[in-house]
PDB file of N, CA and C in Angstrom:
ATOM      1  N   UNK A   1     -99.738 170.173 -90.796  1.00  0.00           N
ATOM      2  CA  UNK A   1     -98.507 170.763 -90.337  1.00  0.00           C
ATOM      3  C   UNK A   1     -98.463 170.800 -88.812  1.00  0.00           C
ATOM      4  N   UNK A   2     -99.584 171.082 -88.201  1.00  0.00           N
ATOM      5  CA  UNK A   2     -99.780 171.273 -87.083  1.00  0.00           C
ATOM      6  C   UNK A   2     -99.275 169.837 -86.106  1.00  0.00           C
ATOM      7  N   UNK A   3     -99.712 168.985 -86.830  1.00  0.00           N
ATOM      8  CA  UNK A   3     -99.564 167.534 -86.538  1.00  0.00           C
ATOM      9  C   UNK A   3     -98.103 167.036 -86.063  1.00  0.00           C
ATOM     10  N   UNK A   4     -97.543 167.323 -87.594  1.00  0.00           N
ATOM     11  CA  UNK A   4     -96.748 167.026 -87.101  1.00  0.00           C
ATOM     12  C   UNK A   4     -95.220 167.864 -86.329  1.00  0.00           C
ATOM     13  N   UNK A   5     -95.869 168.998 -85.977  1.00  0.00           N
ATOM     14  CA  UNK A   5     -94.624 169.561 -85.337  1.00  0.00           C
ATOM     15  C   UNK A   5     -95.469 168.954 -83.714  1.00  0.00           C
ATOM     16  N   UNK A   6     -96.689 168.491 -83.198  1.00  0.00           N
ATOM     17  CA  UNK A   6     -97.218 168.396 -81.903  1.00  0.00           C
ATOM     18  C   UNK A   6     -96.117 167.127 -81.809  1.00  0.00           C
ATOM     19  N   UNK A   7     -96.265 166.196 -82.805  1.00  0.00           N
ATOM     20  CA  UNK A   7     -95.614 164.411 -82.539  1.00  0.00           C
ATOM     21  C   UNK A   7     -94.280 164.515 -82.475  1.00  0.00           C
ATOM     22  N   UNK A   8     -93.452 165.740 -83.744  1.00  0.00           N
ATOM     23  CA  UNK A   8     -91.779 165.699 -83.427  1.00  0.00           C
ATOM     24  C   UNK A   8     -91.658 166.439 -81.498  1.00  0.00           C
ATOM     25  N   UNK A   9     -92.424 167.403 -81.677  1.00  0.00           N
ATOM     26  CA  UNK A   9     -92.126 167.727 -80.145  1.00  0.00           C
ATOM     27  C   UNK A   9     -92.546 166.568 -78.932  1.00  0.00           C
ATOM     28  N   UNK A  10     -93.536 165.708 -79.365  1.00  0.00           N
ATOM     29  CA  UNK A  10     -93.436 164.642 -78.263  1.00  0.00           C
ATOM     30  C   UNK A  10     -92.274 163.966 -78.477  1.00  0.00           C
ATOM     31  N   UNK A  11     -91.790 163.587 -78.929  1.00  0.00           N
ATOM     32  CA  UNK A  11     -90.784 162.602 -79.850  1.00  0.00           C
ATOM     33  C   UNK A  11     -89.923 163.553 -78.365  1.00  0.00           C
ATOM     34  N   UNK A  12     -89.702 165.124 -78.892  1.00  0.00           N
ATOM     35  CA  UNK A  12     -88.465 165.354 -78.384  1.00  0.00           C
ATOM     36  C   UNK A  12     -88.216 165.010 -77.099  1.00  0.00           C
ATOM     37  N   UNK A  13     -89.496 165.402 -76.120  1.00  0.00           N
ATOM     38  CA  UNK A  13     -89.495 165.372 -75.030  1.00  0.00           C
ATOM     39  C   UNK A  13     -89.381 164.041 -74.495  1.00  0.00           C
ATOM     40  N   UNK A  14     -90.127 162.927 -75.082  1.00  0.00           N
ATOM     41  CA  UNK A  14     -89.160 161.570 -74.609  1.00  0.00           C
ATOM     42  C   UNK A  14     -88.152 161.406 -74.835  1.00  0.00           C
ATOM     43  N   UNK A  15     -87.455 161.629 -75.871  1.00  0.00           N
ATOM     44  CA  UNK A  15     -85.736 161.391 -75.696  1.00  0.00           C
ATOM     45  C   UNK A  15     -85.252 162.663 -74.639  1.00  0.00           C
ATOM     46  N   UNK A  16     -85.929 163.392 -74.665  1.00  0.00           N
ATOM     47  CA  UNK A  16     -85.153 164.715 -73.777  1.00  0.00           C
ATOM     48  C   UNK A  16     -85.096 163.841 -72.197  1.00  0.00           C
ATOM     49  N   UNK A  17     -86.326 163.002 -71.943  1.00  0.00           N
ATOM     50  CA  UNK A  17     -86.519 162.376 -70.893  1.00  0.00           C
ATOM     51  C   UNK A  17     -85.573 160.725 -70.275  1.00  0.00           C
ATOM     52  N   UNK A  18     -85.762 159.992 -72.037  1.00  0.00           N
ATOM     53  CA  UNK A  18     -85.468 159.109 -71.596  1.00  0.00           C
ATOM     54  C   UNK A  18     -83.443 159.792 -71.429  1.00  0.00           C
ATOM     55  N   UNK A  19     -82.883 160.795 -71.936  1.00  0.00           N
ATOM     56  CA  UNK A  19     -81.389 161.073 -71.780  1.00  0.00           C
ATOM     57  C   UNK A  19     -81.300 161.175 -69.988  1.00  0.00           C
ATOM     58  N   UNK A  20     -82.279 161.936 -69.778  1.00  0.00           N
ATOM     59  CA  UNK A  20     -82.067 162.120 -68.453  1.00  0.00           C
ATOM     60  C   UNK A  20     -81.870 161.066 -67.200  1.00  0.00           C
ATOM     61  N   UNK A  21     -83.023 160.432 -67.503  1.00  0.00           N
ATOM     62  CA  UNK A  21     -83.069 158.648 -66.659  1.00  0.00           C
ATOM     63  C   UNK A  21     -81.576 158.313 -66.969  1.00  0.00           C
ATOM     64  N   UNK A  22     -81.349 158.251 -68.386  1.00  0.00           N
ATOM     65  CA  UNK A  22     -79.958 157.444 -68.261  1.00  0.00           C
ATOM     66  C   UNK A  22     -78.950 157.978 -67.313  1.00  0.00           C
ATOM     67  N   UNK A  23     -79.021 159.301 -67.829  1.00  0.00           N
ATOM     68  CA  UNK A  23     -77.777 159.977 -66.805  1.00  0.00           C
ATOM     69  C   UNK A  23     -78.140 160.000 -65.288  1.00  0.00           C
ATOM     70  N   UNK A  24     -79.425 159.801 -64.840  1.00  0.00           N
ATOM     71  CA  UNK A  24     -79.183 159.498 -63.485  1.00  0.00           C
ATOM     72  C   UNK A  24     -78.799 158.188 -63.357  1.00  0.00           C
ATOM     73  N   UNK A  25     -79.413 157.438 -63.810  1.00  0.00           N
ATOM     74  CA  UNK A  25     -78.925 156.136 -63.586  1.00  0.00           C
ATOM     75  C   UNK A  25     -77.495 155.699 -63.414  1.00  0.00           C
ATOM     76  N   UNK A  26     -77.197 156.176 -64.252  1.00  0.00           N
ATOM     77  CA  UNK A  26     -75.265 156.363 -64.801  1.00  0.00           C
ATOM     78  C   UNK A  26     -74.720 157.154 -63.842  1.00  0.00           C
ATOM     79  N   UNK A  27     -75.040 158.063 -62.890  1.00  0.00           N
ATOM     80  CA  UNK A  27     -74.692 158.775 -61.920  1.00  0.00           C
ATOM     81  C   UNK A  27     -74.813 157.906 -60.551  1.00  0.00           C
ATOM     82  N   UNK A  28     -75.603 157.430 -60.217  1.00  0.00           N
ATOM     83  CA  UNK A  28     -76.519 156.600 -59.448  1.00  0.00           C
ATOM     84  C   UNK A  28     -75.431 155.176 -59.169  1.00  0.00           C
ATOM     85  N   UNK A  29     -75.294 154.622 -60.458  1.00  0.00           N
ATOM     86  CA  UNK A  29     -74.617 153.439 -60.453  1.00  0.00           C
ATOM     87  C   UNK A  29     -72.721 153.544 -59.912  1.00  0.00           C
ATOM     88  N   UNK A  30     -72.813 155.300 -60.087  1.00  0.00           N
ATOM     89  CA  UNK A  30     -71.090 155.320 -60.304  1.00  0.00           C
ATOM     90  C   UNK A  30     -70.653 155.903 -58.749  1.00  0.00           C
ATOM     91  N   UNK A  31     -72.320 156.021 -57.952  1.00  0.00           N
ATOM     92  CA  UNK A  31     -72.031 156.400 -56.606  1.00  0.00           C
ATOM     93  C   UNK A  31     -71.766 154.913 -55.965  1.00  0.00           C
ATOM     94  N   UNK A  32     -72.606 154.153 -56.755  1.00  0.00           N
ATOM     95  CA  UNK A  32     -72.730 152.997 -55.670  1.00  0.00           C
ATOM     96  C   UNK A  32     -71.802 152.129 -55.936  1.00  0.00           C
ATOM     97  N   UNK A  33     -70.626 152.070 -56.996  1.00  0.00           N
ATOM     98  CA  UNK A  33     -69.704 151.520 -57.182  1.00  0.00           C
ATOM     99  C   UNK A  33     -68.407 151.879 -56.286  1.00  0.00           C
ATOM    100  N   UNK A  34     -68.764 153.272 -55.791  1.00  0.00           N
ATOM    101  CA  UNK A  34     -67.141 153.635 -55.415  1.00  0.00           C
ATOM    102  C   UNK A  34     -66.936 153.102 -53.997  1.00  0.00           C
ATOM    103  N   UNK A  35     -65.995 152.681 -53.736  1.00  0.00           N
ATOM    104  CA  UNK A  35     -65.574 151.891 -52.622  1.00  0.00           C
ATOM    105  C   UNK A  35     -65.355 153.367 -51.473  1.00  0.00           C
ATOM    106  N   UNK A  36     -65.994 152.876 -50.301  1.00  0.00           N
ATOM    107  CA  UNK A  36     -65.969 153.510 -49.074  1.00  0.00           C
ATOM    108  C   UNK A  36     -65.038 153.347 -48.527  1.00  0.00           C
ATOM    109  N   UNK A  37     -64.494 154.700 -47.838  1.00  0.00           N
ATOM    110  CA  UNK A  37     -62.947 155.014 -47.136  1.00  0.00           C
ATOM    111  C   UNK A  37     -63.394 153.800 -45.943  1.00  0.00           C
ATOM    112  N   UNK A  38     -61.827 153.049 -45.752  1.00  0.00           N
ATOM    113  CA  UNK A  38     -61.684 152.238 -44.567  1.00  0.00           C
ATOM    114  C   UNK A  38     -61.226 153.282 -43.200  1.00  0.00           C
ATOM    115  N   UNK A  39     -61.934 152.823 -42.356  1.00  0.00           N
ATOM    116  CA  UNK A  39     -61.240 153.215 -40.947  1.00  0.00           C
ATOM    117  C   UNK A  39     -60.774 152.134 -40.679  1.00  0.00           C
ATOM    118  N   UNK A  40     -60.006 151.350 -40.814  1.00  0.00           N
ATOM    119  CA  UNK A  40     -59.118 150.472 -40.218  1.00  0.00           C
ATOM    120  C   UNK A  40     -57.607 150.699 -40.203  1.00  0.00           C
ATOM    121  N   UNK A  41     -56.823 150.691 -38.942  1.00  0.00           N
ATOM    122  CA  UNK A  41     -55.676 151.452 -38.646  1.00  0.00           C
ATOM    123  C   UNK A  41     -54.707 150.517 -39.543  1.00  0.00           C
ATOM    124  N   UNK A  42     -54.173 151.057 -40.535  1.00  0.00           N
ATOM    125  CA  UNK A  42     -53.164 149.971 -41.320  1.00  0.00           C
ATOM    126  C   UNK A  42     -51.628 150.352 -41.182  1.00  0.00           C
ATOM    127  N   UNK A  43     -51.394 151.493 -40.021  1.00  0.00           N
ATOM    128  CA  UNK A  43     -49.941 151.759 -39.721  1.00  0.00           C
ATOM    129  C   UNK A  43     -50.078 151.893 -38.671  1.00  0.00           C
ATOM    130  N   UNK A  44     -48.479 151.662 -38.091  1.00  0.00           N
ATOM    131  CA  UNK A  44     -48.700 151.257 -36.928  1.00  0.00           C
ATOM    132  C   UNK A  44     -48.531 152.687 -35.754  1.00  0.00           C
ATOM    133  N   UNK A  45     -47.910 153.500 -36.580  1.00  0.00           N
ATOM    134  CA  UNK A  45     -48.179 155.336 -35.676  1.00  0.00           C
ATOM    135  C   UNK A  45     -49.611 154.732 -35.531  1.00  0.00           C
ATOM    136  N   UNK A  46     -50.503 154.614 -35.930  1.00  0.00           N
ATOM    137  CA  UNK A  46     -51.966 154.845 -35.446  1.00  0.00           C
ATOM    138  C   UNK A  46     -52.423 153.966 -34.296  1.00  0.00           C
ATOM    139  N   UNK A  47     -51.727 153.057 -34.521  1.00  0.00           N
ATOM    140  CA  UNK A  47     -52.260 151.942 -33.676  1.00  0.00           C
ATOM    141  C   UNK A  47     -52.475 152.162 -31.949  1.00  0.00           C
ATOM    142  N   UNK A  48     -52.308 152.043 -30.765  1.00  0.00           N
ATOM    143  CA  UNK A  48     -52.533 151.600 -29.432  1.00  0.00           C
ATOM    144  C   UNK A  48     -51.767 151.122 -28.838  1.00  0.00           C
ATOM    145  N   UNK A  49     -51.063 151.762 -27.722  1.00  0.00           N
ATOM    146  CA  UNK A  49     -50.022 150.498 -26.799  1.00  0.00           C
ATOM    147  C   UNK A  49     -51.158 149.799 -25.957  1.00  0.00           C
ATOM    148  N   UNK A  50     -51.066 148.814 -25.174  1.00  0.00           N
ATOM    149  CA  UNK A  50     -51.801 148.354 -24.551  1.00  0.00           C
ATOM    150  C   UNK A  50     -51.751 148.763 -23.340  1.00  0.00           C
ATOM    151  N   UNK A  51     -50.807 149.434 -23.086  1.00  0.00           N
ATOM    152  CA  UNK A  51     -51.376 151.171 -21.631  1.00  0.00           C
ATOM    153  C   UNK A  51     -52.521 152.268 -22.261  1.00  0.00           C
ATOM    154  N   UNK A  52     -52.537 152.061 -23.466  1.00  0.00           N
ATOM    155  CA  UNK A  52     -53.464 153.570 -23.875  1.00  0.00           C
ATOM    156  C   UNK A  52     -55.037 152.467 -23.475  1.00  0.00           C
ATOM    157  N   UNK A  53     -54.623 151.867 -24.395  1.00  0.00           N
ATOM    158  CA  UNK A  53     -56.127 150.405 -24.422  1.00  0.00           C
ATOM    159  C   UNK A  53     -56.908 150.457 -22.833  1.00  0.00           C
ATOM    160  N   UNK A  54     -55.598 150.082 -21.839  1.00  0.00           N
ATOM    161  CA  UNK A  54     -56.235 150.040 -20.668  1.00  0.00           C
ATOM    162  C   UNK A  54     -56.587 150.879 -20.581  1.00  0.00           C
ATOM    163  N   UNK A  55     -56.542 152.569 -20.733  1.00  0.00           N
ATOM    164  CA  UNK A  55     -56.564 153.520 -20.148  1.00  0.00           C
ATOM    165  C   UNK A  55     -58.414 154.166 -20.865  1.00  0.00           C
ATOM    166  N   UNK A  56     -58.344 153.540 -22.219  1.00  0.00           N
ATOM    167  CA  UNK A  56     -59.238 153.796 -22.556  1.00  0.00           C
ATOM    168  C   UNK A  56     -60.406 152.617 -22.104  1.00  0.00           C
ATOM    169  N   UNK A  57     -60.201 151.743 -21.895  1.00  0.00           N
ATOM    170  CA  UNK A  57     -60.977 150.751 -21.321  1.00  0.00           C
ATOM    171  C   UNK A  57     -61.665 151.526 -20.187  1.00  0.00           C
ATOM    172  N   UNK A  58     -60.378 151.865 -18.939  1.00  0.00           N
ATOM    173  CA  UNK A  58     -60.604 152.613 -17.790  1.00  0.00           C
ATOM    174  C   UNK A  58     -62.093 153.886 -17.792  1.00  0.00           C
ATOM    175  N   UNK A  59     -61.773 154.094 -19.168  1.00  0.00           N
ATOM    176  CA  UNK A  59     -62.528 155.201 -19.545  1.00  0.00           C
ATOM    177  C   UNK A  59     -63.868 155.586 -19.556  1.00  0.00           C
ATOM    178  N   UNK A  60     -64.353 153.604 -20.041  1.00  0.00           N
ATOM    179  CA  UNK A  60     -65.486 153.395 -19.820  1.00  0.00           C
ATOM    180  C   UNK A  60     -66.132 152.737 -19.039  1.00  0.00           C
ATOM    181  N   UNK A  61     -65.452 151.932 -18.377  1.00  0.00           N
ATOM    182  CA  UNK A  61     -66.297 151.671 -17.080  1.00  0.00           C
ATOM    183  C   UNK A  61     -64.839 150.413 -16.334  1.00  0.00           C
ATOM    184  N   UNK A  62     -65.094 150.802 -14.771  1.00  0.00           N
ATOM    185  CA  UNK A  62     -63.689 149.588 -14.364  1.00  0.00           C
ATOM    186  C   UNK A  62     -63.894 148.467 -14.837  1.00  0.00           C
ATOM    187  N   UNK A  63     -65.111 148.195 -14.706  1.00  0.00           N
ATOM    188  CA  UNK A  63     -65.107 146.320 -15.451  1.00  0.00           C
ATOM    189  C   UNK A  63     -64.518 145.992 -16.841  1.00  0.00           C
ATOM    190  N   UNK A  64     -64.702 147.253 -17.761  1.00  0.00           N
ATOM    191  CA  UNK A  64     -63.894 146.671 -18.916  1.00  0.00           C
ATOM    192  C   UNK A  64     -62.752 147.380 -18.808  1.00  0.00           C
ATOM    193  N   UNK A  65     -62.079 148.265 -17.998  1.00  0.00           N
ATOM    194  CA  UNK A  65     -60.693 147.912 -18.111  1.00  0.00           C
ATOM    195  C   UNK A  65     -59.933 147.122 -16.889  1.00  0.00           C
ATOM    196  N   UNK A  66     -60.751 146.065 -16.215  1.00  0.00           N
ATOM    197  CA  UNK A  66     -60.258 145.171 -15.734  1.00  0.00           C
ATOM    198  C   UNK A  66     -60.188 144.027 -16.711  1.00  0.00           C
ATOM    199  N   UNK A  67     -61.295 143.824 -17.344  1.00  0.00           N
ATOM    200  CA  UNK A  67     -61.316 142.812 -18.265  1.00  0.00           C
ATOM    201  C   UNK A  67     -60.253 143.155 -19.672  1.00  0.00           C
ATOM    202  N   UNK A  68     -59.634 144.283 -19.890  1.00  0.00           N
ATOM    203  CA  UNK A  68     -58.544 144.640 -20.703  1.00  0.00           C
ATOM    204  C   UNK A  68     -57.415 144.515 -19.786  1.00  0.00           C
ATOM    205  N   UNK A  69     -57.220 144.588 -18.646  1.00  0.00           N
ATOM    206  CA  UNK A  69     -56.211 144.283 -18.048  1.00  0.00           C
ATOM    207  C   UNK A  69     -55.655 142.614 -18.433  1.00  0.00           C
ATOM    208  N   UNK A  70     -56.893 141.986 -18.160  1.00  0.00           N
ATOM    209  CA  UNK A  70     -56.799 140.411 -17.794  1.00  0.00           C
ATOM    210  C   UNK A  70     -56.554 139.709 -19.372  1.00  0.00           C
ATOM    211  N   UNK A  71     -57.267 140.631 -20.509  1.00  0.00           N
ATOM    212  CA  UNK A  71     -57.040 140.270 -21.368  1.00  0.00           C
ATOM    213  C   UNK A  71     -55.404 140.505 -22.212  1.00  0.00           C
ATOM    214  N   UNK A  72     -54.626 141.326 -21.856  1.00  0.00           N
ATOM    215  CA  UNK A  72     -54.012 141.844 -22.640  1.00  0.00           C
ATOM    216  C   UNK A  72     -52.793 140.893 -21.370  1.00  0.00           C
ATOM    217  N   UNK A  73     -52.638 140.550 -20.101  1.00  0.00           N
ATOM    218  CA  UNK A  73     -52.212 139.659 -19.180  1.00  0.00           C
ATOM    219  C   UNK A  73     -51.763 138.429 -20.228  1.00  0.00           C
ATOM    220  N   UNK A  74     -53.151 137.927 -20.712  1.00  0.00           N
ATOM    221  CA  UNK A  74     -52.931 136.323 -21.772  1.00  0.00           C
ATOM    222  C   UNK A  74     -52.543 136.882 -22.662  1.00  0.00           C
ATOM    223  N   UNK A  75     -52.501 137.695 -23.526  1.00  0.00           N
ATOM    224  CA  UNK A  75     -52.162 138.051 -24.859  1.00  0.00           C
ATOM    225  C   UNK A  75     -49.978 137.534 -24.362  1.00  0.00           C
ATOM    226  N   UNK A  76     -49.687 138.499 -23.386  1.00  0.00           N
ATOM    227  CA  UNK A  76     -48.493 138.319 -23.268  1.00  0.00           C
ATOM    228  C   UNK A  76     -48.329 136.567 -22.679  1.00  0.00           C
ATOM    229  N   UNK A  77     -48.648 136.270 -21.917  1.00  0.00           N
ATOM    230  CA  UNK A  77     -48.438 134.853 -21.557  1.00  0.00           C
ATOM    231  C   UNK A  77     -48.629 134.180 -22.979  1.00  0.00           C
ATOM    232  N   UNK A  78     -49.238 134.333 -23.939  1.00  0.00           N
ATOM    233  CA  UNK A  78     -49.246 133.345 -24.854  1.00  0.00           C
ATOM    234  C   UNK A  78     -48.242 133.574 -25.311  1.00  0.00           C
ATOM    235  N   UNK A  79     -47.804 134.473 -25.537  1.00  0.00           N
ATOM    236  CA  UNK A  79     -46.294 135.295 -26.473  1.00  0.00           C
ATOM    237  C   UNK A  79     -45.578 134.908 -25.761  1.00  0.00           C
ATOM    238  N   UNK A  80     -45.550 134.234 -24.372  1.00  0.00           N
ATOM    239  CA  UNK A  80     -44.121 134.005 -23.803  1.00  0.00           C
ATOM    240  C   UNK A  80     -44.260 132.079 -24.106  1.00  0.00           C
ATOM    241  N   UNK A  81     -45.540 131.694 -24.276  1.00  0.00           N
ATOM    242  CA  UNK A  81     -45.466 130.329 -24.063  1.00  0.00           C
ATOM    243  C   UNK A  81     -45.205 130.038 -25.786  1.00  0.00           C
ATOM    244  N   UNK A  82     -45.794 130.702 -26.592  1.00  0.00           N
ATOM    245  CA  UNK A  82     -45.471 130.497 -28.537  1.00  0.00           C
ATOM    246  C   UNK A  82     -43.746 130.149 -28.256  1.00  0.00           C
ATOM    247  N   UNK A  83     -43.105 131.076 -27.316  1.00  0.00           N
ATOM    248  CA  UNK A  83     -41.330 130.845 -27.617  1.00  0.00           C
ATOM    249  C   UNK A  83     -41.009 129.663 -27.289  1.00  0.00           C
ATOM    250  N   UNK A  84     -42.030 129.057 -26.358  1.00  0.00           N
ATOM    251  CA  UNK A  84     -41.638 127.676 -25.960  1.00  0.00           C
ATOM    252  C   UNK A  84     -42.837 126.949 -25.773  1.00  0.00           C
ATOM    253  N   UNK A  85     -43.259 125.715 -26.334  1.00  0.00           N
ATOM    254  CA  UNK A  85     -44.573 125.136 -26.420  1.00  0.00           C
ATOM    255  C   UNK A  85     -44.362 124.744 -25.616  1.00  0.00           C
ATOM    256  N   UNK A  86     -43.183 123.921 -25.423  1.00  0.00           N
ATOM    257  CA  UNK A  86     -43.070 122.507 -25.031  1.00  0.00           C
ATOM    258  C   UNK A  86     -43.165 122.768 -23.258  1.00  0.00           C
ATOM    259  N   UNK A  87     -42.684 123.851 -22.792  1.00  0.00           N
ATOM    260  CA  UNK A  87     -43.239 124.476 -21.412  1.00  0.00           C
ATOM    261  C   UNK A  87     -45.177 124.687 -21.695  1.00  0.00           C
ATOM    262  N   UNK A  88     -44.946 125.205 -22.430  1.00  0.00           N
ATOM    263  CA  UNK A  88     -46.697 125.385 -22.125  1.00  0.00           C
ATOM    264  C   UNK A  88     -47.511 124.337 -22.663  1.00  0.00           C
ATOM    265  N   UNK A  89     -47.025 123.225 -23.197  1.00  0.00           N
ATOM    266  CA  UNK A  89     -47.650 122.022 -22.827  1.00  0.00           C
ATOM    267  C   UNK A  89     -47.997 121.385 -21.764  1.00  0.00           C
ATOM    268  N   UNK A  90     -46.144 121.618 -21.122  1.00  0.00           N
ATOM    269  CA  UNK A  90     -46.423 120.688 -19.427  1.00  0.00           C
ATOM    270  C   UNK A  90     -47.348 121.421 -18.637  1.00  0.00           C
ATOM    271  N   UNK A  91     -46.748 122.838 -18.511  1.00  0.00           N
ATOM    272  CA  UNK A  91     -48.157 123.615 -17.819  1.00  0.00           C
ATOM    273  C   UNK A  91     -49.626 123.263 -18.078  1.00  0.00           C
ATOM    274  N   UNK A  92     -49.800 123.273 -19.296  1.00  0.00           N
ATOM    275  CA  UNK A  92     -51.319 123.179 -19.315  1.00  0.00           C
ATOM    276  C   UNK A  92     -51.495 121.602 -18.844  1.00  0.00           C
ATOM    277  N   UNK A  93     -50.950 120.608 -18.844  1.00  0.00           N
ATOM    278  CA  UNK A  93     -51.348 119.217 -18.456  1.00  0.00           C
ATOM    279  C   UNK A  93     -51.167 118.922 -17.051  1.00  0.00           C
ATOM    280  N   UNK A  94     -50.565 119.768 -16.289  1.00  0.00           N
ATOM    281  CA  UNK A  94     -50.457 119.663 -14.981  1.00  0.00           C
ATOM    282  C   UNK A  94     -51.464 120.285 -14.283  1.00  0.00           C
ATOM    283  N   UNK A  95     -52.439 121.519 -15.243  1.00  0.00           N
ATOM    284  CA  UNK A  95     -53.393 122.387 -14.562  1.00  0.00           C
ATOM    285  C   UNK A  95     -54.164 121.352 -15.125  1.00  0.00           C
ATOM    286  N   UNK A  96     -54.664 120.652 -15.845  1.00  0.00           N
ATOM    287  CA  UNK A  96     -55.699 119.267 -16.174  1.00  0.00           C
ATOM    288  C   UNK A  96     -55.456 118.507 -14.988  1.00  0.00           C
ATOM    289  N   UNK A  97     -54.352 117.981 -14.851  1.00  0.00           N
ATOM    290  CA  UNK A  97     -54.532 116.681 -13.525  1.00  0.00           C
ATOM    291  C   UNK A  97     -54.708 117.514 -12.464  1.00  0.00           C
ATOM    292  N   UNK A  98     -54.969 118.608 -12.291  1.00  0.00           N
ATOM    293  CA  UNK A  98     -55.013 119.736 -10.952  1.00  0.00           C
ATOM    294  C   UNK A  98     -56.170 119.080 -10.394  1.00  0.00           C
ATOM    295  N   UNK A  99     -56.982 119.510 -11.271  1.00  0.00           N
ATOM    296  CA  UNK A  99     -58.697 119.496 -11.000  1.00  0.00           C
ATOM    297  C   UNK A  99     -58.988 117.762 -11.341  1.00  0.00           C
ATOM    298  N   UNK A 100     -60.024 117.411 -10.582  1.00  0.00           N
ATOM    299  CA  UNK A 100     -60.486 115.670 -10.533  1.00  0.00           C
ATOM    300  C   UNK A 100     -61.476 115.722 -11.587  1.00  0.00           C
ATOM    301  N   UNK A 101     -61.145 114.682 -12.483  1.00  0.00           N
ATOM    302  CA  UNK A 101     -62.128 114.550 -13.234  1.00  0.00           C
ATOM    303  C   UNK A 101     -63.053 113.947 -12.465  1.00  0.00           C
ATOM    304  N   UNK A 102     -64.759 114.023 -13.217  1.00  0.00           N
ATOM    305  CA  UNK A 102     -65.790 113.394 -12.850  1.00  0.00           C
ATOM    306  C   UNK A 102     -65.929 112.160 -12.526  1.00  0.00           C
ATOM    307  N   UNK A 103     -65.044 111.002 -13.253  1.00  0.00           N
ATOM    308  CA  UNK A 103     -65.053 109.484 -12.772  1.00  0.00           C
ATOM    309  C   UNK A 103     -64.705 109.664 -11.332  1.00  0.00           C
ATOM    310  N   UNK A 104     -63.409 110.089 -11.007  1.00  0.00           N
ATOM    311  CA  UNK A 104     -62.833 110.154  -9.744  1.00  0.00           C
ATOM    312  C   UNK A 104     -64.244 110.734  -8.490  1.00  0.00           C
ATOM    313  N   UNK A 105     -64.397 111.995  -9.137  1.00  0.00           N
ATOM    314  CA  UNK A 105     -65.742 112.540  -7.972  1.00  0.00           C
ATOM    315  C   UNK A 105     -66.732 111.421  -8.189  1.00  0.00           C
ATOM    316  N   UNK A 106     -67.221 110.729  -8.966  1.00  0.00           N
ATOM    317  CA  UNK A 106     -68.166 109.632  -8.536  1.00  0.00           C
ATOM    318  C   UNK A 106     -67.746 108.885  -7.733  1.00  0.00           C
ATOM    319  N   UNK A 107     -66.254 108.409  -7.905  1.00  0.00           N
ATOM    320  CA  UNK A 107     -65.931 107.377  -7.007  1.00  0.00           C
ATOM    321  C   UNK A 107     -65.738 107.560  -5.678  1.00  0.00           C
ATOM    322  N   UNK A 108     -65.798 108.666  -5.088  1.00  0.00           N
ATOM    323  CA  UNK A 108     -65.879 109.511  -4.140  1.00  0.00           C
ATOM    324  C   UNK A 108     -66.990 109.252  -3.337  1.00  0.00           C
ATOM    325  N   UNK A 109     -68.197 110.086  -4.653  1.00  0.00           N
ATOM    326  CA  UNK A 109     -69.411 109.847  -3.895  1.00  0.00           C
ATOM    327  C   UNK A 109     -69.774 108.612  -3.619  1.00  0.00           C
ATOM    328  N   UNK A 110     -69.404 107.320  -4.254  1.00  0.00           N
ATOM    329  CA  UNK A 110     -70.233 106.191  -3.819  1.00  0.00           C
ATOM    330  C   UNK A 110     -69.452 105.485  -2.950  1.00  0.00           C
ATOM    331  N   UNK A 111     -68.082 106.231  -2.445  1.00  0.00           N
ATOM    332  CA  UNK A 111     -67.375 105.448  -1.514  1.00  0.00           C
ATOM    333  C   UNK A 111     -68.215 106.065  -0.178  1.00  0.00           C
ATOM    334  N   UNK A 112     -68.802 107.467  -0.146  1.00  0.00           N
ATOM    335  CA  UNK A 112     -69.032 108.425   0.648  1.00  0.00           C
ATOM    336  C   UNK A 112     -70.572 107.846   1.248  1.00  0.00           C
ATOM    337  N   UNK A 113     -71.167 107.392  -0.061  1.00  0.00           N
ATOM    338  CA  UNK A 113     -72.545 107.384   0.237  1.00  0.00           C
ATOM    339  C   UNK A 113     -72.386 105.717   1.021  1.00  0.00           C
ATOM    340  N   UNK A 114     -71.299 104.642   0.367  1.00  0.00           N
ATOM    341  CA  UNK A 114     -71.707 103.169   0.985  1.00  0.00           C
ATOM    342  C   UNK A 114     -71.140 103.268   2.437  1.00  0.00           C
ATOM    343  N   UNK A 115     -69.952 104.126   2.367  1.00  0.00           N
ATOM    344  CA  UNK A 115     -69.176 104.526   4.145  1.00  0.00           C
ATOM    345  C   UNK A 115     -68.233 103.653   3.476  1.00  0.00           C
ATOM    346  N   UNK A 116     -67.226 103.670   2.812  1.00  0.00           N
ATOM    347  CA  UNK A 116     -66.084 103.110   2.723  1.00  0.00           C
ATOM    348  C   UNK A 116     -65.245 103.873   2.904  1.00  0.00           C
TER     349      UNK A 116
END
């Protein structure tokens, strides 16, 4: 008799045990499923004018809100050149022939170096 009430009580205590594992597990799994709150601003009340940007740039040191100055400068120049490519095509091909390409500076130097 003794026997077997020692083996039903082991009995119990592993299922008493293995219930428990499950339910952590099952707890465990239902933390790591749940999707984490976004901080990403998805309206636009939240968002930044690009005076606050500078200002917060300013905030942290002049170099990066000079470099937010300069950046947010092209942001608008591109927005003015998107309305018209065909201007900011010619522009950009006229700032190319600005500068000499390298054939030309060779031909330079070896006119420079023979004395021609």
């Amino acid at each position: 008799m003794q026997r077997i009430l020692i083996t039903s009580g082991k009995a119990l205590i592993q299922s008493v045990i293995i219930l428990f594992l499950m339910l952590f597990f099952s707890i465990l799994a239902l933390l790591f499923s749940i999707q984490q709150q976004s901080f990403a601003v998805t309206s636009q009340v939240n968002q930044l004018t690009p005076e606050e940007k500078i200002e917060r740039a300013y905030g942290y040191s002049e170099a990066a809100g000079i470099r937010e100055e300069d950046r947010q400068q092209a942001y608008e120049q591109a927005v003015k050149d998107s309305k018209n490519p065909q201007k900011a095509y010619e522009k950009a091909s006229r700032e190319d022939n600005l500068q000499p390409n390298l054939i030309e500076k060779a031909g330079e130097l070896v006119d420079k170096v023979t004395g021609k």
